[in-house]
Protein backbone atom coordinates (compact mmCIF):
# COMPACT_ATOMS: atom_id res chain seq x y z
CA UNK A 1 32.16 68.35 -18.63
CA UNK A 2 33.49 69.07 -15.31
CA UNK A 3 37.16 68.77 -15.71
CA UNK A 4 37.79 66.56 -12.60
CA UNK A 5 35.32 63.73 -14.00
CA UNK A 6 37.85 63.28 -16.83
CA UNK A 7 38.65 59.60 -17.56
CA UNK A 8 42.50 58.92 -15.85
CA UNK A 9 45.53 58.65 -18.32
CA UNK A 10 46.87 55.52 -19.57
CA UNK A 11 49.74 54.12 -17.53
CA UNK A 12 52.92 52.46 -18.64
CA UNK A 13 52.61 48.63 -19.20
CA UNK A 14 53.33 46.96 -15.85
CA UNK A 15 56.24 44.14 -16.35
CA UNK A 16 55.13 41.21 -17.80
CA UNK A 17 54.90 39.20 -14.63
CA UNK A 18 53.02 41.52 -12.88
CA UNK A 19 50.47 41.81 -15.52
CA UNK A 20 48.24 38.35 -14.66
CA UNK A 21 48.12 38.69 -10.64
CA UNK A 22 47.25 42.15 -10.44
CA UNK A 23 44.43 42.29 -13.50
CA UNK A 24 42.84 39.45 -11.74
CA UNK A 25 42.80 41.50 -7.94
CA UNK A 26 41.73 44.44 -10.18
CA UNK A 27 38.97 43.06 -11.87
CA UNK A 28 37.36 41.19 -8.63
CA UNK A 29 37.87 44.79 -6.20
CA UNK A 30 36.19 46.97 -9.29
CA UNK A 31 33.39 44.64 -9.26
CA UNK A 32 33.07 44.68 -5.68
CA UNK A 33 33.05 48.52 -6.57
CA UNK A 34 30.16 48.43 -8.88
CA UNK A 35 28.34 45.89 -7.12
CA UNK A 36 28.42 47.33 -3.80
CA UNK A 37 28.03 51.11 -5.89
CA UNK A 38 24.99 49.91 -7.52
CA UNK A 39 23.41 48.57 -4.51
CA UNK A 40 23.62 51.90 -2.67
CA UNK A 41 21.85 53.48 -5.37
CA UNK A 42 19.09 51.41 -4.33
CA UNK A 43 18.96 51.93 -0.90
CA UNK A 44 17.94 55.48 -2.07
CA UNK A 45 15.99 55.23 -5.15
CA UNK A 46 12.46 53.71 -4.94
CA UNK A 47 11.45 55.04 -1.08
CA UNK A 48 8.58 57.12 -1.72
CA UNK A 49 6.83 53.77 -2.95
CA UNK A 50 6.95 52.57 0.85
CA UNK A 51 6.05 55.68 1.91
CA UNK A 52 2.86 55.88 -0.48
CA UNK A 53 0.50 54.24 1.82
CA UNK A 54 1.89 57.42 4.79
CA UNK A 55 1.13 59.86 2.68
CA UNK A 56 -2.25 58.63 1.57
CA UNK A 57 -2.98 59.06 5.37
CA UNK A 58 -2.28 62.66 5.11
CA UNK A 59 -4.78 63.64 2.42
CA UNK A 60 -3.01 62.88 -0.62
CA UNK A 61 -4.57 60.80 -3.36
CA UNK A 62 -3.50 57.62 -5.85
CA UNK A 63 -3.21 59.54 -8.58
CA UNK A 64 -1.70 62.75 -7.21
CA UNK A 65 1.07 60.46 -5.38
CA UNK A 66 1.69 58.85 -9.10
CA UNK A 67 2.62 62.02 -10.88
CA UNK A 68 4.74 63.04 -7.92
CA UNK A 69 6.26 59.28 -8.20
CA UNK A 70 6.42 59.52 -11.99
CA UNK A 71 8.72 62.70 -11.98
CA UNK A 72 11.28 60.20 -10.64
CA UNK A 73 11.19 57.50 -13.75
CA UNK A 74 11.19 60.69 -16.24
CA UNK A 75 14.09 62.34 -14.55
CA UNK A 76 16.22 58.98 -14.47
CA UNK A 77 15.13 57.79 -18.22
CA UNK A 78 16.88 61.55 -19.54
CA UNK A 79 19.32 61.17 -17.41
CA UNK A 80 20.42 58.00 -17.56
CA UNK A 81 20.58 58.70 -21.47
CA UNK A 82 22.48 62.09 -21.14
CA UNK A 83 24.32 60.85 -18.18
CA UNK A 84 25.42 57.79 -20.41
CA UNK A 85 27.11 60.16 -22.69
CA UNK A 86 28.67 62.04 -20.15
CA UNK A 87 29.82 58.60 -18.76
CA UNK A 88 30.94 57.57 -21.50
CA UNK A 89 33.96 60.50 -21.29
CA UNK A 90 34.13 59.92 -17.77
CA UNK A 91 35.90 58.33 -14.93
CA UNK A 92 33.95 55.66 -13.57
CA UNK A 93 35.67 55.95 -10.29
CA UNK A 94 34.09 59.59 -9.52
CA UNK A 95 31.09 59.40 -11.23
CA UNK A 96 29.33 56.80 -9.61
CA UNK A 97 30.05 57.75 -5.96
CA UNK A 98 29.11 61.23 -6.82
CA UNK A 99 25.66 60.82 -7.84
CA UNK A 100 25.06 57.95 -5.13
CA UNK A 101 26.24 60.91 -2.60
CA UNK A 102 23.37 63.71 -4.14
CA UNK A 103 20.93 61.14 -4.16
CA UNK A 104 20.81 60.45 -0.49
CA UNK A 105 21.10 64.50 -0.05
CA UNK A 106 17.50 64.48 -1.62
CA UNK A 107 16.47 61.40 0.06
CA UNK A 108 17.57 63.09 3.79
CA UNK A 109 15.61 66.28 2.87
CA UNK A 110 13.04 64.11 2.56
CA UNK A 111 12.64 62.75 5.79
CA UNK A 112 12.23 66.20 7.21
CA UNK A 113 8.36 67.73 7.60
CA UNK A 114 9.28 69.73 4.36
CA UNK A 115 10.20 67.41 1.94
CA UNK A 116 6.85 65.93 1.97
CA UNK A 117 4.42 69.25 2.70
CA UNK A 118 2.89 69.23 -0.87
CA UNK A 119 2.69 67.13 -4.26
CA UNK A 120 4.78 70.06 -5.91
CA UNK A 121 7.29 69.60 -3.81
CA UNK A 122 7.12 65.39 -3.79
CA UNK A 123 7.65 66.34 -7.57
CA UNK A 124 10.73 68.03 -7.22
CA UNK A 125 12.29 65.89 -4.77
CA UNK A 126 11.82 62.55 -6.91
CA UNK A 127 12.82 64.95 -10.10
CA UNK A 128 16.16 65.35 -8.59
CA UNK A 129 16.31 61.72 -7.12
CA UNK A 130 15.44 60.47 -10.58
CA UNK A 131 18.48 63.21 -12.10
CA UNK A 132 21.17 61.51 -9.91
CA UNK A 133 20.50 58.02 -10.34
CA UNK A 134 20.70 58.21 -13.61
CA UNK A 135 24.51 58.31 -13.06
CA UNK A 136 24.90 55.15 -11.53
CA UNK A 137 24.43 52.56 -14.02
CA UNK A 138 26.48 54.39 -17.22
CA UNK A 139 29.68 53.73 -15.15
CA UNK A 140 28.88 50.17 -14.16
CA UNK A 141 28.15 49.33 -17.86
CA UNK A 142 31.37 51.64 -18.38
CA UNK A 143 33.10 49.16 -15.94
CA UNK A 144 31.79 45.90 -17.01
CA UNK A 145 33.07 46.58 -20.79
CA UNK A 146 36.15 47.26 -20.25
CA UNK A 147 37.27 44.52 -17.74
CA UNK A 148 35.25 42.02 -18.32
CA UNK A 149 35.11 40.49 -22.13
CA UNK A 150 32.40 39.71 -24.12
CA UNK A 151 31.88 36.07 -24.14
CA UNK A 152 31.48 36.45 -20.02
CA UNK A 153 29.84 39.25 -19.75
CA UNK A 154 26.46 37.66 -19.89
CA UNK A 155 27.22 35.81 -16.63
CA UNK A 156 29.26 38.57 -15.02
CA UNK A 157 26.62 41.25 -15.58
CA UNK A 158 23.98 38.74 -14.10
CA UNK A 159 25.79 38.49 -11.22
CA UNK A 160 26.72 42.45 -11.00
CA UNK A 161 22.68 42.88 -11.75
CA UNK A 162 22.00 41.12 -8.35
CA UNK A 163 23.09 44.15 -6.70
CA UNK A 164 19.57 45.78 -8.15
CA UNK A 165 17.91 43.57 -5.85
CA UNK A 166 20.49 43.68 -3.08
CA UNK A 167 19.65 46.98 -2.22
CA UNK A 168 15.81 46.70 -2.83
CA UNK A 169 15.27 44.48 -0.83
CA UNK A 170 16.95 46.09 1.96
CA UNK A 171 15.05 49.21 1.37
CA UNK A 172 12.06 47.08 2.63
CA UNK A 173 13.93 45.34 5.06
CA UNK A 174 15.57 48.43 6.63
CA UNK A 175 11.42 49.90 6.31
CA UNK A 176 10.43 47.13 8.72
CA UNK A 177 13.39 47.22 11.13
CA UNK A 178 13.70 51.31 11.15
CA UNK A 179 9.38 51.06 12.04
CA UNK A 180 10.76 49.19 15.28
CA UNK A 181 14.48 51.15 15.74
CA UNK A 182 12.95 55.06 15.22
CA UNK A 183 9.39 54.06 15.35
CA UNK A 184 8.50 57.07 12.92
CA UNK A 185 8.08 56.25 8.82
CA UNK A 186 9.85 58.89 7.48
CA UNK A 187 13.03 58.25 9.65
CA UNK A 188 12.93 54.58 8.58
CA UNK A 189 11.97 55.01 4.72
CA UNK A 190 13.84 58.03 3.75
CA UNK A 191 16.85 59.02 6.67
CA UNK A 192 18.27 55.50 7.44
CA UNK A 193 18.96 54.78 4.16
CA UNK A 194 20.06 57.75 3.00
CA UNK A 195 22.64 57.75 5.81
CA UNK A 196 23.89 54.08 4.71
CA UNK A 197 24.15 54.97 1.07
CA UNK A 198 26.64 57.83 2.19
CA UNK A 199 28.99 55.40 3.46
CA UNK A 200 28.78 53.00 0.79
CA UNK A 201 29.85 56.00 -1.52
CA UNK A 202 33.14 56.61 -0.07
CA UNK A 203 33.69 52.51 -0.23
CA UNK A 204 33.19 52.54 -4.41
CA UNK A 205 35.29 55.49 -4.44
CA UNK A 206 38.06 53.60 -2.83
CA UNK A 207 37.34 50.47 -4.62
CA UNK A 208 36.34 51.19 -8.29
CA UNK A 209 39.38 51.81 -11.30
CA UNK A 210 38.47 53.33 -14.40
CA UNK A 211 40.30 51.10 -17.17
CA UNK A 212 42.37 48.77 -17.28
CA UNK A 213 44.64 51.00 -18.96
CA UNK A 214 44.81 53.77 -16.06
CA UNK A 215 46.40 50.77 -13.98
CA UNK A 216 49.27 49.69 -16.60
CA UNK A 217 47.52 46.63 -17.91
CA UNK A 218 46.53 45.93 -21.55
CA UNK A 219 42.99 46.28 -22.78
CA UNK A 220 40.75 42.91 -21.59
CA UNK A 221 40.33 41.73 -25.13
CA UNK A 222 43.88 40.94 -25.39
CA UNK A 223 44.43 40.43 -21.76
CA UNK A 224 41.71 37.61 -22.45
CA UNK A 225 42.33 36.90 -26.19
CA UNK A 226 38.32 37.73 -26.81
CA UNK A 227 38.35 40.35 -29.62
CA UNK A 228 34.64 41.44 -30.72
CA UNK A 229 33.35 41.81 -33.95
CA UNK A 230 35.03 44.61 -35.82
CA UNK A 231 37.39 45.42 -32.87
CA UNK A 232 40.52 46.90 -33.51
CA UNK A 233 43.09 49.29 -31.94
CA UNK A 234 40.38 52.55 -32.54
CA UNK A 235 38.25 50.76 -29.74
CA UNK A 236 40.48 51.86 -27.62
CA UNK A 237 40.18 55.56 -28.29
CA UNK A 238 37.76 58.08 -26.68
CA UNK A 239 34.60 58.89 -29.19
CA UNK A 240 33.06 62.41 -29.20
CA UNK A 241 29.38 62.52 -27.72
CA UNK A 242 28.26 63.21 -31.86
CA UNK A 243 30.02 60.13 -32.94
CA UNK A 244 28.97 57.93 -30.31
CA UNK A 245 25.01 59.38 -30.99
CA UNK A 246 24.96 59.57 -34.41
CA UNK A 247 27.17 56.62 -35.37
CA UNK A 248 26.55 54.33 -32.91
CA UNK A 249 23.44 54.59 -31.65
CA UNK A 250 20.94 56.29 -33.51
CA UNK A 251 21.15 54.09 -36.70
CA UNK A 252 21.46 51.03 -35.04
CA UNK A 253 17.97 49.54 -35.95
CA UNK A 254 18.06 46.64 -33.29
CA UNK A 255 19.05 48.58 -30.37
CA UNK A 256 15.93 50.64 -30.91
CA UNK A 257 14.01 47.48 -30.69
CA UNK A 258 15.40 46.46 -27.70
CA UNK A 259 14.80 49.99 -26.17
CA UNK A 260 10.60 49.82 -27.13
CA UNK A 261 10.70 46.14 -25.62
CA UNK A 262 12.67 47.28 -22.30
CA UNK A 263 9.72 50.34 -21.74
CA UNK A 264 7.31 47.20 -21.67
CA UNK A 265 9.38 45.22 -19.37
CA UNK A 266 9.50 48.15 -17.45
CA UNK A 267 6.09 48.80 -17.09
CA UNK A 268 5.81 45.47 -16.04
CA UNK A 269 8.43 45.53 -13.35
CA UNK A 270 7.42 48.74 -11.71
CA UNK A 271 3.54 48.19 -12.51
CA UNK A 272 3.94 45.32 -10.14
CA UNK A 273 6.04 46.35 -7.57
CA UNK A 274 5.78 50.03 -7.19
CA UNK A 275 2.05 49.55 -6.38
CA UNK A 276 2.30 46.48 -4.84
CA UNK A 277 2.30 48.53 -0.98
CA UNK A 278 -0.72 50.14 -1.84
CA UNK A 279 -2.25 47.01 -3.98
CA UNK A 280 -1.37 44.43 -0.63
CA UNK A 281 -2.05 47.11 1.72
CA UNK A 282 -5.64 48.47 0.58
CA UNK A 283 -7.16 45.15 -1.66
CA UNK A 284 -5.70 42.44 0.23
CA UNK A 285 -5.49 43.67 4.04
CA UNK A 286 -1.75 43.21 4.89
CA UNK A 287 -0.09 45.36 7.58
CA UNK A 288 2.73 47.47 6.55
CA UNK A 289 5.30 45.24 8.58
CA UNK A 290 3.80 42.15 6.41
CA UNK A 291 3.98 44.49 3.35
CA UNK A 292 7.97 45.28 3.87
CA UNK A 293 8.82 41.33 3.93
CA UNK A 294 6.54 40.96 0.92
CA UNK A 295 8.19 43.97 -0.77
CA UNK A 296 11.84 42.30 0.01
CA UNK A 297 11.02 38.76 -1.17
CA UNK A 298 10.01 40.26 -4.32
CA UNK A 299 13.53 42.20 -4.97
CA UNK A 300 15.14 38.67 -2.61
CA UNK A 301 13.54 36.07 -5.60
CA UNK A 302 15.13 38.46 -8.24
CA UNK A 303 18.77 37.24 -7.12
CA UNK A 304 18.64 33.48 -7.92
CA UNK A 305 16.04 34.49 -11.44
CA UNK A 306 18.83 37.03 -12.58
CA UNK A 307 22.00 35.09 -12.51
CA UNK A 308 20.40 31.52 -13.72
CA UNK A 309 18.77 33.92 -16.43
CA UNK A 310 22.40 35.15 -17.50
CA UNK A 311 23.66 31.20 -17.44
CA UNK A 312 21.20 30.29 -19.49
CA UNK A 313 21.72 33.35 -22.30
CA UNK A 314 25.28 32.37 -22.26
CA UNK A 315 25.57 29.28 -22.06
CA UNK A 316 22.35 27.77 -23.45
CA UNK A 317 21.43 30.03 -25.25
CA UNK A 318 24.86 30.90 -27.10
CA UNK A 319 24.67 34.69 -26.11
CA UNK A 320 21.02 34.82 -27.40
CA UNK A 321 19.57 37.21 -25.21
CA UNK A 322 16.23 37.68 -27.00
CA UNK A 323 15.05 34.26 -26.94
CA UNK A 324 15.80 33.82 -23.25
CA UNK A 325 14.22 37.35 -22.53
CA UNK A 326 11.01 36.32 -24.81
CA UNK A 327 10.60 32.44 -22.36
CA UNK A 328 10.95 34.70 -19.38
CA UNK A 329 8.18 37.03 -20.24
CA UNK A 330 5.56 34.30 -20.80
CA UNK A 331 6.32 32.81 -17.53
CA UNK A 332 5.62 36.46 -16.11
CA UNK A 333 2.70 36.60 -17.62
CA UNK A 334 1.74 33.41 -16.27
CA UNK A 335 2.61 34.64 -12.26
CA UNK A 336 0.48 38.01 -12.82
CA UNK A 337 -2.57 36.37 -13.78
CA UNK A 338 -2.08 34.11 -11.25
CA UNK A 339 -1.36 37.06 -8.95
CA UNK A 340 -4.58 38.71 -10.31
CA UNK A 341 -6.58 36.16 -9.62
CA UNK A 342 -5.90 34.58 -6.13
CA UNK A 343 -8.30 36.04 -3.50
CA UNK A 344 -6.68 37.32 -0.27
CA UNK A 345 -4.19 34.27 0.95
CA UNK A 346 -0.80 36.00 2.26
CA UNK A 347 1.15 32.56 1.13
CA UNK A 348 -0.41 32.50 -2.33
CA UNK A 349 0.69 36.39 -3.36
CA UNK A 350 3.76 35.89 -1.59
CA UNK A 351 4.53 32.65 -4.36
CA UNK A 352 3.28 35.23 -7.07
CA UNK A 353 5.43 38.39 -6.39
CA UNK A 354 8.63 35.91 -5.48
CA UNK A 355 7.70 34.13 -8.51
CA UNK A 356 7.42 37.80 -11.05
CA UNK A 357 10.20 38.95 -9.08
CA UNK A 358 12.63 35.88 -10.28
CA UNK A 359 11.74 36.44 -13.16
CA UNK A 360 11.12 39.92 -14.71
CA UNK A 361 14.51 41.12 -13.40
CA UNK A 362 16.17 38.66 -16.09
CA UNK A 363 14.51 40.49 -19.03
CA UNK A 364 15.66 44.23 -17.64
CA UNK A 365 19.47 42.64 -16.81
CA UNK A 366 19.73 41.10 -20.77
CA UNK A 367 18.08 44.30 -22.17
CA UNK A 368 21.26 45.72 -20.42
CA UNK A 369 23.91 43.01 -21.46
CA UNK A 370 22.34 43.28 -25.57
CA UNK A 371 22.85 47.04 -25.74
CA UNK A 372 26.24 46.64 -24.53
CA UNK A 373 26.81 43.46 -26.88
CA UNK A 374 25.83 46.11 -29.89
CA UNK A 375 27.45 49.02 -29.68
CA UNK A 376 31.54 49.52 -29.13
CA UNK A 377 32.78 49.75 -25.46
CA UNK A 378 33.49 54.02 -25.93
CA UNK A 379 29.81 53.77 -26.29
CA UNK A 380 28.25 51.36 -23.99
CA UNK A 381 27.07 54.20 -21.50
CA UNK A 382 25.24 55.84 -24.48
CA UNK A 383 23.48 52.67 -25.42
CA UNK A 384 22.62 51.59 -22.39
CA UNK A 385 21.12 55.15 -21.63
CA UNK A 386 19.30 54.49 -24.47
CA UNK A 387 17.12 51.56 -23.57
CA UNK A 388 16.86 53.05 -19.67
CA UNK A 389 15.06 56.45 -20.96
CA UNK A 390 12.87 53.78 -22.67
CA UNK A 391 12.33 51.98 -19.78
CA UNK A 392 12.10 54.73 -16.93
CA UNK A 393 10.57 57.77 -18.72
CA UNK A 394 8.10 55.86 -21.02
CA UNK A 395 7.59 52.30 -19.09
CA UNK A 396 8.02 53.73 -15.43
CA UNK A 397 6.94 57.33 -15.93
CA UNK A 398 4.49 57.63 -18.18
CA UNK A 399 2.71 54.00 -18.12
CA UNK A 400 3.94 52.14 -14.45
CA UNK A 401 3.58 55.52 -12.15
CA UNK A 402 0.95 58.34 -13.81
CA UNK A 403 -1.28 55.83 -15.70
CA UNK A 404 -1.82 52.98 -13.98
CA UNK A 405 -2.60 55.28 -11.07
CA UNK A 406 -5.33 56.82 -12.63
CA UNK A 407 -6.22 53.75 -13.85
CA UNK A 408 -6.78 52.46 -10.35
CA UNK A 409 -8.13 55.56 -9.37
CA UNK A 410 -10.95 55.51 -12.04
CA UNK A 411 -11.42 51.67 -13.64
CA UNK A 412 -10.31 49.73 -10.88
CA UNK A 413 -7.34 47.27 -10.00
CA UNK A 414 -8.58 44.65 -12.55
CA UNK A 415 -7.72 46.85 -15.53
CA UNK A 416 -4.28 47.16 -14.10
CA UNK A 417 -3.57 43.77 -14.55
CA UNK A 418 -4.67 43.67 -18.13
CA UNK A 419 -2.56 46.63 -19.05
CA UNK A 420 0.22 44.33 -17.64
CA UNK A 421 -1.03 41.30 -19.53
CA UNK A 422 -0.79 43.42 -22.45
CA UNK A 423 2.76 44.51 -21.76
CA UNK A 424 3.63 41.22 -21.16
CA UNK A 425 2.54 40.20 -25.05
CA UNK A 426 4.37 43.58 -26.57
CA UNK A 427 7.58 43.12 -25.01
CA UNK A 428 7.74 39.42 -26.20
CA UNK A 429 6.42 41.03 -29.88
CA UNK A 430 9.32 43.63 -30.01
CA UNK A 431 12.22 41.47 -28.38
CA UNK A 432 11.05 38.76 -30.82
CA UNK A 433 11.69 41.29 -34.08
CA UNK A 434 15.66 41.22 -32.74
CA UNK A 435 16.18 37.34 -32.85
CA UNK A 436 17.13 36.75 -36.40
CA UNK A 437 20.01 39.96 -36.65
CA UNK A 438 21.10 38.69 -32.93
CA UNK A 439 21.73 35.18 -34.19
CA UNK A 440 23.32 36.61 -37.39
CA UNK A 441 25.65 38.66 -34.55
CA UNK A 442 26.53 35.65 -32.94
CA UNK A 443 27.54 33.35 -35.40
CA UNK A 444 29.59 36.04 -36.91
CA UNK A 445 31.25 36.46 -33.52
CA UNK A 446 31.56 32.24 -33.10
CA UNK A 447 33.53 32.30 -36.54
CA UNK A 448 36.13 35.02 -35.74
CA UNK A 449 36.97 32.90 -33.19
């Protein structure tokens, strides 16, 4: 590990009266941090998808355009899992900004003639993409444990996951204005971005603190008197990488669970909107400027879904994430037969993709928030890595990008949708095998307390 990533030492206790007033202007600038962080990631993660439809143009074909998409998904689900461990033993306040800063390298290399002169080199271009956003989420989840406790994480987290859909949708906004600006696709899908995600680097930098600790303030369970189950003055220490992977997370039966429901939920998410440019574009007619506002409302509906979704597992639901992850999935279901079905009416698929977009990005935010809830804070990054290489290489990768584009390509758009359908069912299955060791978590939590 690179020796300036290095988490920063603790520092002294600040006096007593100090203590309240500056954890509470900590804890709202590092979220700002992570939020704003996050959202650049975003802005330079899922282009090529816009760009799809360009390319097509030039010769290349659905299924050729999928693998080069696909290399993306697998590059972030291993990295995201090794990153996590690397994370894990690293400063939070470096690590984010610096992979947000090589991603939009790779994005800017891709608005040039070169970056997109062959599938081989498409591949390589999302493969590194894919490597570098894989360290952006490990540090938020690093973050979000260790200033922010566990009985409001669910709600905090919800709020932090809006910033998934703060920057996708401006990816499709800032598509449709850049058309008009630069007047050229590749300057308005790959360089503005790219160029915007630069700057918001050097903002997390400046506002983003590692722990608590590193600022002279106690740890946020006692700062907030909200001690986990089992915590004790060890969670406080820095785990090896074998410890954390071997202890924590490969025995821990319900975390895998959660991991094989999350590459469902994945497929779902991406299956919808990765291919939803090409989808609205060649079966339904749209323009591409109608097809950037679509794109946005999609990622725009996810903001209201995610943080009423994180309410509702907290506070309805008792910090039950499974069964509010299983009632959103059946409404999903619901909105992509509807979407399936409904003939060419712009106001009809617009109500469907708002409608899967409020909802699906509920399901990937408590995936998130239950990894976290089961494995110790020195090992959240891990975990959480964990259920992402699920999600990206096997639901994004291997099932969202490379088959259901040869699935298209050879059976046709309606056997898309079923593969969905399907999805749909499997994620509710495996989410639904967690419920009764969740509640058994919970109530053991409620009685410490």
């Amino acid at each position: 590990m690179w020796s300036f990533l290095k988490p920063e030492p603790h520092k002294p206790l600040l006096p007593k009266e100090k203590i309240d007033p500056t954890y509470k202007k900590l804890r709202l600038q590092v979220f700002l941090g992570i939020f704003i962080g996050y959202a650049g990631y975003y802005l330079v993660r899922k282009n090529f998808t816009l760009a799809m439809p360009y390319l097509q143009e030039l010769g290349f074909d659905k299924g050729d355009l999928g693998v080069a998409l696909s290399a993306n998904a697998i590059a972030y689900g291993i990295s995201k899992f090794l990153m996590g461990g690397v994370s894990d033993r690293s400063s939070a306040r470096k690590f984010l900004p610096l992979g947000l800063v090589l991603s939009a390298l790779v994005t800017l290399f891709l608005g040039t003639s070169a970056g997109v002169s062959s599938i081989v080199v498409m591949f390589i271009t999302q493969f590194l993409i894919g490597w570098f956003q894989g360290m952006g989420w490990p540090p938020c989840g690093r973050v979000m444990t260790h200033w922010f406790s566990l009985k409001e994480r669910g709600t905090k987290m919800s709020i932090w996951n809006v910033a998934h859909n703060v920057g996708g949708s401006l990816v499709g906004i800032m598509f449709s204005v850049g058309l008009v600006w630069f007047g050229f696709w590749q300057s308005a899908t790959f360089v503005f971005p790219a160029v915007v995600a630069l700057v918001i680097a050097v903002i997390a930098f400046f506002l983003i603190r590692d722990t608590p600790q590193s600022c002279g303030l106690p740890p946020i369970e006692e700062y907030r008197n909200d001690y986990p189950k089992n915590y004790s003055a060890k969670s406080e220490e820095e785990l090896t990488a074998k410890e954390i992977f071997f202890k924590y997370v490969l025995n821990n039966k319900i975390l895998w669970y959660i991991a094989i429901a999350n590459a469902f939920i994945y497929l779902v998410r991406y299956g919808v909107l990765d291919w939803a440019p090409t989808y609205l574009k060649d079966v339904k007619g749209y323009d591409s400027g109608a097809v950037g506002w679509i794109y946005s409302a999609y990622e725009i509906a996810a903001i209201p879904g995610t943080i009423i979704c994180g309410i509702v597992s907290d506070y309805v639901f008792k910090g039950r994430r499974a069964i509010t992850t299983m009632i959103y999935m059946v409404l999903v279901a619901l909105f992509v037969f509807i979407y399936w079905k409904t003939e060419h009416n712009l106001v009809m698929d617009s109500i469907c993709l708002i409608a899967i977009g409020f909802l699906i990005y509920g399901p990937v935010m408590l995936i998130g928030v239950h990894a976290l809830d089961l494995a110790p804070k020195k090992a959240a990054g891990t975990a959480a890595g964990l259920t992402g290489f699920f999600g990206y290489f096997f639901g994004t990768a291997l099932l969202a990008n490379i088959m259901l584009g040869y699935v298209v390509d050879h059976l046709g758009w309606d056997w898309s949708f079923v593969i969905l359908l399907v999805a749909c069912a499997l994620a509710f299955v495996f989410t639904a095998f967690t419920v009764k060791e969740e509640q058994y978590l919970v109530k053991e939590s409620t009685n410490k307390h």
